[in-house]
Protein backbone atom coordinates (compact mmCIF):
# COMPACT_ATOMS: atom_id res chain seq x y z
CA UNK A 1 0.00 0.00 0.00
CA UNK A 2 2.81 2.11 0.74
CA UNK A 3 4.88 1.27 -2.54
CA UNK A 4 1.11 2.65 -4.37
CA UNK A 5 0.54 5.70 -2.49
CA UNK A 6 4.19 6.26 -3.51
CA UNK A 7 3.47 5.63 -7.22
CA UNK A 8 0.65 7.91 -7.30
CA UNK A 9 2.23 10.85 -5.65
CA UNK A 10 5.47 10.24 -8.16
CA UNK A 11 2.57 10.08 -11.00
CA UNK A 12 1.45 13.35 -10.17
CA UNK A 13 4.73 14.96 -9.48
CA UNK A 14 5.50 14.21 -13.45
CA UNK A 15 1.79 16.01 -14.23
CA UNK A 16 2.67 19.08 -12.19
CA UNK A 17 6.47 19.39 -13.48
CA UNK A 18 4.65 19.36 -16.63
CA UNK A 19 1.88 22.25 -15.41
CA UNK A 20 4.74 24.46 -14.58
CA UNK A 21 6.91 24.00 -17.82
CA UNK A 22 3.60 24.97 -19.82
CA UNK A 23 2.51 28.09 -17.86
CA UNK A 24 5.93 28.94 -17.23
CA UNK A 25 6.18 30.18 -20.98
CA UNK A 26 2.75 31.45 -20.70
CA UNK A 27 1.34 33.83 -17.94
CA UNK A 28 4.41 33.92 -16.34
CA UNK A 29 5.39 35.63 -19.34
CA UNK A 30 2.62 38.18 -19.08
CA UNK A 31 3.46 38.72 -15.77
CA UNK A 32 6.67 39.98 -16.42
CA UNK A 33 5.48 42.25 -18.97
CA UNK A 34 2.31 44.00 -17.07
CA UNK A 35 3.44 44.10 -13.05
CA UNK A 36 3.31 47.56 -11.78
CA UNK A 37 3.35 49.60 -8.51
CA UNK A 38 0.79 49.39 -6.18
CA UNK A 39 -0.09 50.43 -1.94
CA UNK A 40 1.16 53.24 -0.17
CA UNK A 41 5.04 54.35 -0.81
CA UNK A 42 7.37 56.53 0.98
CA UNK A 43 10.34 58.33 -0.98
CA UNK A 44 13.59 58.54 0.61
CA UNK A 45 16.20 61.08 -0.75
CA UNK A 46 19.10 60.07 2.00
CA UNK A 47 20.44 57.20 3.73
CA UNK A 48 17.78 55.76 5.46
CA UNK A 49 16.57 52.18 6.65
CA UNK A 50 12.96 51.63 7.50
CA UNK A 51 9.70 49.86 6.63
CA UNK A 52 6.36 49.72 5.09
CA UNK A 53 3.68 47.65 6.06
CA UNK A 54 5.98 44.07 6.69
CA UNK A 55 9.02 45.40 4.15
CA UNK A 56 11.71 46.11 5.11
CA UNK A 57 13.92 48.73 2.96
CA UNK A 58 17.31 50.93 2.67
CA UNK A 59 18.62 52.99 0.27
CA UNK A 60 22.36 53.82 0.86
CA UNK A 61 25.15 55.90 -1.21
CA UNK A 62 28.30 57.55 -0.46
CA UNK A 63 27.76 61.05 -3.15
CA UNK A 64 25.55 61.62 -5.80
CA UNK A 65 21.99 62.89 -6.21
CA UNK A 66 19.81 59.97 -5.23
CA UNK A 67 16.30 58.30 -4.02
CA UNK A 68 14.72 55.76 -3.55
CA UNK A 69 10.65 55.25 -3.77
CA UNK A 70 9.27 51.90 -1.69
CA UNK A 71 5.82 50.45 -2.07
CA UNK A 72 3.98 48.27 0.11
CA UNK A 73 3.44 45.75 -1.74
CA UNK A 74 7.26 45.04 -1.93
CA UNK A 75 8.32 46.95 -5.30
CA UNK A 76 10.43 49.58 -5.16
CA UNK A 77 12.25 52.24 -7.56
CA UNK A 78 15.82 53.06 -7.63
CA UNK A 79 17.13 56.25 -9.12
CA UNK A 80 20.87 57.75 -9.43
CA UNK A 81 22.68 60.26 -10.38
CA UNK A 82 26.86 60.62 -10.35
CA UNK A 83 27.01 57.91 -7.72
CA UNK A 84 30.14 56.09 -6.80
CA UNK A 85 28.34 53.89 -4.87
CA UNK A 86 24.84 53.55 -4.47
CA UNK A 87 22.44 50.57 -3.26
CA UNK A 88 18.99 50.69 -3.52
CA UNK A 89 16.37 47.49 -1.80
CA UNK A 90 13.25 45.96 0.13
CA UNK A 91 12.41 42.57 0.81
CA UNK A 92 12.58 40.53 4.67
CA UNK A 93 14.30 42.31 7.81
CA UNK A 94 15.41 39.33 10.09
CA UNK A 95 16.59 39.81 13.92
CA UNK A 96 19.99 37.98 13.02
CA UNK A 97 19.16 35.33 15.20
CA UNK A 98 18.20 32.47 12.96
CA UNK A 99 20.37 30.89 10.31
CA UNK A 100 18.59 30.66 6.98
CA UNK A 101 18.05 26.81 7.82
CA UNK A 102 15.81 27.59 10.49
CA UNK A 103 14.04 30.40 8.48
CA UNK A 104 12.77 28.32 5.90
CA UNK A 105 12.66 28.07 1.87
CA UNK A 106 13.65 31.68 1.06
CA UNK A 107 12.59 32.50 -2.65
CA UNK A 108 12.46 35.62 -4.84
CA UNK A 109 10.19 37.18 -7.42
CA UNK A 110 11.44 40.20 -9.43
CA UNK A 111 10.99 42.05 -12.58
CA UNK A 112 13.37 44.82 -13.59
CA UNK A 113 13.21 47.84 -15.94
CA UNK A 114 16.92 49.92 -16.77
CA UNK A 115 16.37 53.09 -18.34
CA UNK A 116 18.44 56.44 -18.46
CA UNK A 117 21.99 55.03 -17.63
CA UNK A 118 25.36 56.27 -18.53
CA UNK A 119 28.61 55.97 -17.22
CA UNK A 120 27.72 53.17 -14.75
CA UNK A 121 30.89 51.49 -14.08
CA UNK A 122 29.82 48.19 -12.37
CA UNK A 123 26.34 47.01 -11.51
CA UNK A 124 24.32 44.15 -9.32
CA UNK A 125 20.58 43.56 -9.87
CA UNK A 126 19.41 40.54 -8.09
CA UNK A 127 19.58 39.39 -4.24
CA UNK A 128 21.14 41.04 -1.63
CA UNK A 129 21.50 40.61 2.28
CA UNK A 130 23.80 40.47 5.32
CA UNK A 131 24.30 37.91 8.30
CA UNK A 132 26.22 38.29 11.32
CA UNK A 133 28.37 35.34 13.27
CA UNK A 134 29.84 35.47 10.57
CA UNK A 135 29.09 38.81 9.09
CA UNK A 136 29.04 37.97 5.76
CA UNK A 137 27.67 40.64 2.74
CA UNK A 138 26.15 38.12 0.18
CA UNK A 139 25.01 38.54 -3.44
CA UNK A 140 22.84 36.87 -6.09
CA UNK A 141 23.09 38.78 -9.00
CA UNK A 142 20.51 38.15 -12.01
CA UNK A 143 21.05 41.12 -13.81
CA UNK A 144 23.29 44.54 -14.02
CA UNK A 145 22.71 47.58 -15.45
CA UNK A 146 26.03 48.21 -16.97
CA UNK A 147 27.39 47.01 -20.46
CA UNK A 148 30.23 44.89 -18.15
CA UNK A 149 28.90 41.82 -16.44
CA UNK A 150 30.58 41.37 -13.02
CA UNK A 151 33.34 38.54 -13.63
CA UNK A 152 36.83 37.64 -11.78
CA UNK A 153 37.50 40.85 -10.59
CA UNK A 154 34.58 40.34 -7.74
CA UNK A 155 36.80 37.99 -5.71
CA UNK A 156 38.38 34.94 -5.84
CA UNK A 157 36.65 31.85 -8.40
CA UNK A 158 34.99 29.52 -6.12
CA UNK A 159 33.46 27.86 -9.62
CA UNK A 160 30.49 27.27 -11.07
CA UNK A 161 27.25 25.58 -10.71
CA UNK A 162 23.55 25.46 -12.10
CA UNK A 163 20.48 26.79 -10.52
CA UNK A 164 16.88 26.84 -11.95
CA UNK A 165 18.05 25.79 -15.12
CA UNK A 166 20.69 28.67 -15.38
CA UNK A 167 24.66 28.57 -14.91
CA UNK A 168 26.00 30.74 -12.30
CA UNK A 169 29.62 31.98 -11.28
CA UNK A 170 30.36 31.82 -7.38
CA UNK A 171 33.11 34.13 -5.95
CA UNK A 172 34.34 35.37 -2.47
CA UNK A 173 35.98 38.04 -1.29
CA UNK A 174 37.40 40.06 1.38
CA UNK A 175 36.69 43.60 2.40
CA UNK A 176 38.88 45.17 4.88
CA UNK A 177 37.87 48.03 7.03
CA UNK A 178 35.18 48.97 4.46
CA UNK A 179 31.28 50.04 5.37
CA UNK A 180 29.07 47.41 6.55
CA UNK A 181 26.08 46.72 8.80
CA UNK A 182 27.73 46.66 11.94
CA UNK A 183 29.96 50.15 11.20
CA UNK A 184 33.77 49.71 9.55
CA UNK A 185 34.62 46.39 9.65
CA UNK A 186 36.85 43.55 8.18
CA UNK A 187 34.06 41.02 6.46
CA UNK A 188 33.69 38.13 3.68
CA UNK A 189 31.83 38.60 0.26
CA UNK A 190 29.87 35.30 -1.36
CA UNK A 191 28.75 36.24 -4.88
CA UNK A 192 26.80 33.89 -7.27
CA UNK A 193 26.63 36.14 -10.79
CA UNK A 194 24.27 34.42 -13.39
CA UNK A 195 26.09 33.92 -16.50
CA UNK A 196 22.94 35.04 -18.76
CA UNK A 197 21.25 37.79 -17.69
CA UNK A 198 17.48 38.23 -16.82
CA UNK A 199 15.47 40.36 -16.22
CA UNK A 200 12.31 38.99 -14.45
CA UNK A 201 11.94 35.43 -13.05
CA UNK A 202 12.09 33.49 -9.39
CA UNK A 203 15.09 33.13 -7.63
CA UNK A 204 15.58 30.21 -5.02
CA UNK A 205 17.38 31.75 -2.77
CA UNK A 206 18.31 28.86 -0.70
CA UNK A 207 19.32 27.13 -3.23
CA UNK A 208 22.29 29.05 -3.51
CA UNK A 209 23.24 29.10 0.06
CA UNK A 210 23.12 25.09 0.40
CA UNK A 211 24.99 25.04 -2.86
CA UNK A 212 27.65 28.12 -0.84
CA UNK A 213 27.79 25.71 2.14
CA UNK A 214 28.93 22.45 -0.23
CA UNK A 215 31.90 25.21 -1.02
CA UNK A 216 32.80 25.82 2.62
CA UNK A 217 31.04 29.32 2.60
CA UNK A 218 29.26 29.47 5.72
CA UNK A 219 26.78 32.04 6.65
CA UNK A 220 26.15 32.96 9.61
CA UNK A 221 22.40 34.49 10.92
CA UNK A 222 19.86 36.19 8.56
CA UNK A 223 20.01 40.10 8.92
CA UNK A 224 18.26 40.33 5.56
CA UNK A 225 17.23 39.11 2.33
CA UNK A 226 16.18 41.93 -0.30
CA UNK A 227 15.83 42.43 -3.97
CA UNK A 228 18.83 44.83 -4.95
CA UNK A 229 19.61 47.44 -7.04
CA UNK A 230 23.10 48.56 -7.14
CA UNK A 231 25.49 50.64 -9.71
CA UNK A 232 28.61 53.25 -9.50
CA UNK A 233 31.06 54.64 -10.58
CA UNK A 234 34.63 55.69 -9.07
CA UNK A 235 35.31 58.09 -11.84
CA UNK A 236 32.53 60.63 -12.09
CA UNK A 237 29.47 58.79 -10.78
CA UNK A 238 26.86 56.60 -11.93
CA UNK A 239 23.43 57.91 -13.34
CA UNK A 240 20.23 55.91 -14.34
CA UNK A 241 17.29 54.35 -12.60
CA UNK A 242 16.38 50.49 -12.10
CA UNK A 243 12.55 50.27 -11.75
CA UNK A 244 11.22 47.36 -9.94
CA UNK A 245 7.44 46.91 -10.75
CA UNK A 246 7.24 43.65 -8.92
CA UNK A 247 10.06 42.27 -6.00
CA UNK A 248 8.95 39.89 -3.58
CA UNK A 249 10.77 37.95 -0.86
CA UNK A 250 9.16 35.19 0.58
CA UNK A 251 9.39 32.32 2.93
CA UNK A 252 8.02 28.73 1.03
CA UNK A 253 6.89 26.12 3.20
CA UNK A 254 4.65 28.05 5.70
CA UNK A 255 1.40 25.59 4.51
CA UNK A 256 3.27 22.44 4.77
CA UNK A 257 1.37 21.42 7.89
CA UNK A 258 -1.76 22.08 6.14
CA UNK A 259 -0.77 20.32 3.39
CA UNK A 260 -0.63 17.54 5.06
CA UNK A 261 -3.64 17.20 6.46
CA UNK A 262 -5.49 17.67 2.78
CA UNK A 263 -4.62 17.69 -0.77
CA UNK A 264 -5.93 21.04 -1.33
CA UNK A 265 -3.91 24.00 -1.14
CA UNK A 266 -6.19 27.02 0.32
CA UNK A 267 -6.26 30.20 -1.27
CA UNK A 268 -3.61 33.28 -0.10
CA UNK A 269 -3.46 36.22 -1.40
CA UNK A 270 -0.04 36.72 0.40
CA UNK A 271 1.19 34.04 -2.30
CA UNK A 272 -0.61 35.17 -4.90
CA UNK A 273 -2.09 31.44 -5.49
CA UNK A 274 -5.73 31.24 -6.52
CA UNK A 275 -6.08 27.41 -6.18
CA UNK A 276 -4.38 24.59 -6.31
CA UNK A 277 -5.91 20.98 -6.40
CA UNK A 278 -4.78 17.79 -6.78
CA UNK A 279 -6.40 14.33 -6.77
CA UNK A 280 -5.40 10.76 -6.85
CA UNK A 281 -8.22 8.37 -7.42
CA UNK A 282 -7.17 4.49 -7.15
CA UNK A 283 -9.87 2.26 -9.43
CA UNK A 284 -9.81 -1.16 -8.41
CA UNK A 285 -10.67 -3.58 -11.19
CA UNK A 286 -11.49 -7.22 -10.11
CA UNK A 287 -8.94 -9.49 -11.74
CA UNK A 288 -6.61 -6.80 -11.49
CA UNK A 289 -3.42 -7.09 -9.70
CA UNK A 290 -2.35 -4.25 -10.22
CA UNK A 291 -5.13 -1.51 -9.99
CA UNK A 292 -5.82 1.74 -12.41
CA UNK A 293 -4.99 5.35 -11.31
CA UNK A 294 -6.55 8.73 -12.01
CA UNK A 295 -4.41 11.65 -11.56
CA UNK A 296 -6.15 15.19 -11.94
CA UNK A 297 -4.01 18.22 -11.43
CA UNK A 298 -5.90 21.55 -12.03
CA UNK A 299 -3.69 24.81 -11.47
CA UNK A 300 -5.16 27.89 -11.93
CA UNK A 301 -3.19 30.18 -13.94
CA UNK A 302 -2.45 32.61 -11.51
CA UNK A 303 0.34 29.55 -10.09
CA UNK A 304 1.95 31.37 -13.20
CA UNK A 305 2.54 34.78 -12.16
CA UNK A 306 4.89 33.65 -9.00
CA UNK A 307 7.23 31.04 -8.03
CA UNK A 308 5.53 30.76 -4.39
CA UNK A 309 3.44 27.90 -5.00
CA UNK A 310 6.64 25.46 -5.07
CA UNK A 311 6.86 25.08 -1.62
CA UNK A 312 3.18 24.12 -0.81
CA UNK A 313 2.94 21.65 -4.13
CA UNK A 314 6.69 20.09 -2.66
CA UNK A 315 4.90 19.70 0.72
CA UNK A 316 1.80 18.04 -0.60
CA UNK A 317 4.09 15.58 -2.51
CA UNK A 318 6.57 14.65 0.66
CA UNK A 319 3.29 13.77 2.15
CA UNK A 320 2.10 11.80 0.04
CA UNK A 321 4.75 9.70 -0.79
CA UNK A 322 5.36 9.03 3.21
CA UNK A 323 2.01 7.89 3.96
């Protein structure tokens, strides 16, 4: 019995790996191409570190003519102008005393727009954060708004690995007596830099940190995890402005106790996940030794717009291939 409620649940994994690679192409898609601002916003035309509603934000730059505009529903827009150094982002403010293991599934929605840049020397578009014991500044970059990708002259090649489908570049580095989140201080660098670039999609966050730890780079507790905008320029400053029409940072897994208990997801409209249902329907044929299955899997197309719905659709399937 166990051996055919595993069957079933590996039956339906294959129909909703399938789901996914058809909407992914589709709404998805549409998605990427339509987001926009929405909720209340607050502009911020110096340093400053804050929050709306439950995001957390910063902007941050050492010259220039700068703001920042954050939106409650976890977009943001980043403008510059003859910046050396400027870094722009919102997502999940942590009280540095979990690791990221003990967090949860951290993932990533974003969708980009560059316009008006010149003389932008190096750039990071992506995943940013900090943790402390170690204090580590950490980087998943996705995109940059500069005609040079970031390469070797990050850090030091830790090689190079593949994450949803894409290759990516890891590096560290060292930063001595250089800014950071707990004043001047001597502190380690972990980049990943995608090797295409991209401008809208989900990023599994975690994913790169196991994939970090299998290096021996170690972080040490969450401070952050934030959807980044960053650019500058040593010699005469960095102008443009990265738009981000949709950013989310999210925690996966936060139905799995729900999930199972049923094989319906409920609707949240924190996830952005209309409905998700799934059904596995034994028929037992006399004569039969080995008996029929029905698998229905009916996403609705809003599982499209967002990667959230992995996490609750994993849990479901752990389930039901351990009862």
């Amino acid at each position: 019995r166990v051996n055919m409620r595993k069957r079933f649940a590996d039956i339906a994994k294959a129909g909703i790996i399938l789901a996914f690679g058809l909407c992914s192409t589709g709404a998805f898609a549409d998605a990427c191409s339509t987001a926009s601002h929405s909720g209340t916003s607050v502009t911020k035309t110096a340093n400053a570190t804050g929050t709306i509603g439950d995001i957390g934000y910063e902007i941050w730059f050492d010259s220039g003519n700068n703001s920042a505009t954050f939106y409650s529903d976890g977009s943001l827009s980043c403008k510059f102008s003859s910046a050396s150094d400027y870094l722009c982002r919102a997502g999940l403010s942590f009280n540095s005393d979990k690791t990221y293991s003990q967090l949860g599934h951290l993932y990533a929605d974003f969708q980009v727009n560059v316009s008006g840049t010149s003389n932008v020397g190096y750039s990071y578009i992506g995943i940013y954060g900090w943790t402390k014991n170690p204090l580590i500044e950490y980087y998943i970059v996705d995109d940059w708004g500069s005609q040079y990708r970031p390469g070797s002259w990050v850090g030091t090649s830790k090689g190079t690995f593949t994450i949803d489908g894409a290759e990516y570049d890891v590096y560290t580095n060292t930063r001595t007596q250089q800014p950071s989140i707990e004043g001047t201080a001597t502190f380690t660098q972990f980049f990943s830099i995608r090797k295409t670039a991209r401008s809208c999609g989900t990023i599994d966050i975690t994913a790169h940190f196991e994939k970090w730890a299998s290096l021996g780079m170690t972080l040490g507790n969450m401070y952050e995890a934030k959807v980044l905008g960053e650019a500058g320029n040593t010699s005469g400053g960095a102008s443009g402005t990265f738009d981000f029409p949709y950013a989310k940072v999210y925690i996966g897994g936060a139905s799995s106790s729900s999930a199972k208990s049923s094989s319906s997801v409920a609707t949240s409209s924190s996830t952005g996940i209309t409905s998700i249902t799934t059904g596995i329907t034994p028929i037992i044929t006399s004569g039969t030794s080995k008996p029929l299955v029905r698998i229905s899997v009916a996403i609705k197309p809003w599982i499209c717009v967002s990667g959230l719905a992995k996490s609750s659709i994993t849990s479901f399937l752990n389930s039901s291939s351990s009862r």
